[in-house]
C-alpha atoms as a PDB file:
ATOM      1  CA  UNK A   1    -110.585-186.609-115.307  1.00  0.00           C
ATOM      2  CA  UNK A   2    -112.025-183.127-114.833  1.00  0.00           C
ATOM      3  CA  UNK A   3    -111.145-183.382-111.049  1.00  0.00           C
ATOM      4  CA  UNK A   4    -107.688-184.659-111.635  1.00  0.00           C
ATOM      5  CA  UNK A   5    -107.109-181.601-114.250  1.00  0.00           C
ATOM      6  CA  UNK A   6    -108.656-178.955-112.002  1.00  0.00           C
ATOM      7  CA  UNK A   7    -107.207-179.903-108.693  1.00  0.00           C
ATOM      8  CA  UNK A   8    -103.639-179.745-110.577  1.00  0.00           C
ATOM      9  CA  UNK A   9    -104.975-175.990-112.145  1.00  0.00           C
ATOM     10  CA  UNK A  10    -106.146-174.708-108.584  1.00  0.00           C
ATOM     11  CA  UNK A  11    -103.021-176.294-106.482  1.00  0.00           C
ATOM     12  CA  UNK A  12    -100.319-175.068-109.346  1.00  0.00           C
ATOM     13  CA  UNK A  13    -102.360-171.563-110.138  1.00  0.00           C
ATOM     14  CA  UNK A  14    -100.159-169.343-108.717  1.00  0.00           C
ATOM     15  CA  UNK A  15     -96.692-171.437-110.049  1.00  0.00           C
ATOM     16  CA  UNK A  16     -98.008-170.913-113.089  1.00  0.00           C
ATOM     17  CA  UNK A  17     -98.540-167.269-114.303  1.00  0.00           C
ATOM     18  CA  UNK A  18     -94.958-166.382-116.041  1.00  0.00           C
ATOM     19  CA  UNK A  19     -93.372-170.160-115.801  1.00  0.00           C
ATOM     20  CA  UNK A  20     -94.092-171.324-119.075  1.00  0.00           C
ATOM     21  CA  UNK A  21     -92.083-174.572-117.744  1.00  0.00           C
ATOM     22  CA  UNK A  22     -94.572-175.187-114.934  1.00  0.00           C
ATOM     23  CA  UNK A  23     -97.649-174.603-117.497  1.00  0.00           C
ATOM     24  CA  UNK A  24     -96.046-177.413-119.783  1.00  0.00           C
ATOM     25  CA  UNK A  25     -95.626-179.933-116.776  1.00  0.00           C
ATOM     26  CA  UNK A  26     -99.428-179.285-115.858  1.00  0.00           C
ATOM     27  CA  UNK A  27    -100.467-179.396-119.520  1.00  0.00           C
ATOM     28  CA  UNK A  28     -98.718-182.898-120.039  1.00  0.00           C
ATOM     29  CA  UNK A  29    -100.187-184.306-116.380  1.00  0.00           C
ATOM     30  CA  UNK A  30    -103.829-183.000-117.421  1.00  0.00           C
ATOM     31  CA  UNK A  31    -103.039-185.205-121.040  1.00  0.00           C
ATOM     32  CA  UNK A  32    -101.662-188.202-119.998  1.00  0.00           C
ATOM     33  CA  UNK A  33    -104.851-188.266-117.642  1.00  0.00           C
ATOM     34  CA  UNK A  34    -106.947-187.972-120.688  1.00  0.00           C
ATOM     35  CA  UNK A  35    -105.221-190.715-122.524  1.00  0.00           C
ATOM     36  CA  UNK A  36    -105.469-193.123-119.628  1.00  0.00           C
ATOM     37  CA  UNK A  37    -109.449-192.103-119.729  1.00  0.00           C
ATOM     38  CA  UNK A  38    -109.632-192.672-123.246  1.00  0.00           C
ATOM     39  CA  UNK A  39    -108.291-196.005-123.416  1.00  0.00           C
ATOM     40  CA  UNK A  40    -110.274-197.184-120.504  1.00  0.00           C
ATOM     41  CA  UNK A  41    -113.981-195.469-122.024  1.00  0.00           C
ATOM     42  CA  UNK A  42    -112.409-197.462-125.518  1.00  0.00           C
ATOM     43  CA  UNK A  43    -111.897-200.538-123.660  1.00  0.00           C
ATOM     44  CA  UNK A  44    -115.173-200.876-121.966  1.00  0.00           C
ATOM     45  CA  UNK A  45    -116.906-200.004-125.298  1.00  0.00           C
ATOM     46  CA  UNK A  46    -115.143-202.788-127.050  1.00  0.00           C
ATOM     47  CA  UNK A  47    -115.993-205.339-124.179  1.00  0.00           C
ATOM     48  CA  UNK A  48    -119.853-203.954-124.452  1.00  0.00           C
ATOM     49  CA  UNK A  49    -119.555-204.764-128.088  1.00  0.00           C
ATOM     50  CA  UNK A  50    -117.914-208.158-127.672  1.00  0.00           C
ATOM     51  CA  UNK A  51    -120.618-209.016-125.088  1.00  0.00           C
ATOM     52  CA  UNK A  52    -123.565-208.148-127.308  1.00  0.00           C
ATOM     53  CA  UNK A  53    -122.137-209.872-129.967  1.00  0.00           C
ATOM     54  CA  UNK A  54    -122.010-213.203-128.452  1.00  0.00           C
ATOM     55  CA  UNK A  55    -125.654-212.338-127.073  1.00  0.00           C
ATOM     56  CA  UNK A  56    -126.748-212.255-131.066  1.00  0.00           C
END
């Protein structure tokens, strides 16, 4: 995620000093990147859970 967010920062720098319009778009990419990771690190952790459970 951080190299998703920061190549978006470093590419769009320049676009986005005084374009409060660009600085949304890159705000929402860097989020909906986050969410995606979220869900995934919330989804293994509930498989790890469901695994060790049967284990017991």
């Amino acid at each position: 995620m951080q190299g998703i967010a920061r190549d978006i920062l470093t590419q769009q720098a320049s676009q986005l000093e005084g374009d409060p319009l660009a600085f949304l778009n890159v705000t929402e990419a860097y989020w909906k990147v986050a969410v995606v990771d979220k869900r995934l690190i919330q989804g293994r952790t509930q498989e790890w859970n469901i695994s060790r459970g049967e284990l017991a």
